[in-house]
Protein backbone atom coordinates (compact mmCIF):
# COMPACT_ATOMS: atom_id res chain seq x y z
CA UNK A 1 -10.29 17.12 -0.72
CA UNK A 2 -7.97 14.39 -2.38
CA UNK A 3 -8.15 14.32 -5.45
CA UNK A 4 -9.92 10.15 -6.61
CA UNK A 5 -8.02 8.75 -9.56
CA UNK A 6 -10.36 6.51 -11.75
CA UNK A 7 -7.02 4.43 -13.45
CA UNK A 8 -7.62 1.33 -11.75
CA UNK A 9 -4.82 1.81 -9.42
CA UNK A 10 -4.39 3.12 -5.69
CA UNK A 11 -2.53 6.17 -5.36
CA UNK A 12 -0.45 7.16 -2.22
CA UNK A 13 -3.30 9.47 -0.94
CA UNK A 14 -6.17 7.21 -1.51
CA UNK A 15 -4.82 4.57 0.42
CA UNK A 16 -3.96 7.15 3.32
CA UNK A 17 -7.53 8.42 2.67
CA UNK A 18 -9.15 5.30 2.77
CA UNK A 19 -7.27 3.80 5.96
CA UNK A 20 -7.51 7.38 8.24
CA UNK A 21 -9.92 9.30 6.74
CA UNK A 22 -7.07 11.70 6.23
CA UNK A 23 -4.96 12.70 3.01
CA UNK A 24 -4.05 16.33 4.39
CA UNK A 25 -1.36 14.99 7.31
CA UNK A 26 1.78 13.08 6.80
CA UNK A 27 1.52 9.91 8.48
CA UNK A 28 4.54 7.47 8.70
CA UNK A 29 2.67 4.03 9.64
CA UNK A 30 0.44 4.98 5.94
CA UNK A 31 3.51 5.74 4.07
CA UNK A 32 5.39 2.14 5.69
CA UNK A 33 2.08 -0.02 4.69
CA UNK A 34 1.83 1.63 1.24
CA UNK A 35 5.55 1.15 0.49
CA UNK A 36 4.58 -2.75 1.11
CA UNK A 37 2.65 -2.91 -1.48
CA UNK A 38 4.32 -0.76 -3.98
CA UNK A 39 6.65 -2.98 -5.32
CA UNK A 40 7.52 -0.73 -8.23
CA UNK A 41 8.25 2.39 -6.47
CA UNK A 42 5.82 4.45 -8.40
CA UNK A 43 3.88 5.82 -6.31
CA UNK A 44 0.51 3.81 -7.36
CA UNK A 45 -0.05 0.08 -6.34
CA UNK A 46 -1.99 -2.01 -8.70
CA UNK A 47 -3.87 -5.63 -7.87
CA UNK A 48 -1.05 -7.96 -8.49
CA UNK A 49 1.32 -5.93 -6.00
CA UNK A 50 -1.30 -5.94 -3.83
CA UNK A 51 -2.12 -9.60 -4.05
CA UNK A 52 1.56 -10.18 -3.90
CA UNK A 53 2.37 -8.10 -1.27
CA UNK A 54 -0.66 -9.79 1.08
CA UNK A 55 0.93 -13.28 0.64
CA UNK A 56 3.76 -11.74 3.47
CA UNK A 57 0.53 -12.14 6.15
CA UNK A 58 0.06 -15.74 5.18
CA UNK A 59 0.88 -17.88 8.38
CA UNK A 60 2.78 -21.02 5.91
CA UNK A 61 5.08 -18.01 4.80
CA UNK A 62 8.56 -18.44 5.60
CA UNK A 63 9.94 -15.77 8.47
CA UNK A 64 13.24 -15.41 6.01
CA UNK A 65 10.96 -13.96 3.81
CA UNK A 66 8.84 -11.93 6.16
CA UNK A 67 11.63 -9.89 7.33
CA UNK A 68 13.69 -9.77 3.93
């Protein structure tokens, strides 16, 4: 069972947990989604990285920036 941390933030395995119903098996597309949105590199993902790393989906955003 993966362990569900109560900081406020989402944690590598959560976010695997929560898209596949699966924490035990490494999956690459989880790990390439949640590297998206973990602009710090820490491992965790907090609201503003995830609000900022959303904006990339919006249709007015510039392709320049979509692939950067």
């Amino acid at each position: 069972a993966v362990q569900e941390f109560k900081d406020g933030f989402i944690h590598k395995e959560e976010f695997q947990l929560a898209l596949f119903r699966n924490s035990n098996k490494k999956n690459l597309f989880a790990d390439r989604i949640f590297d998206l949105f973990d602009l710090k590199r820490n491992g965790i993902t907090d609201f503003g990285e995830f609000v900022q790393s959303i904006d990339i989906f919006h249709p007015e955003m510039p392709l320049a920036e979509k692939i950067a």
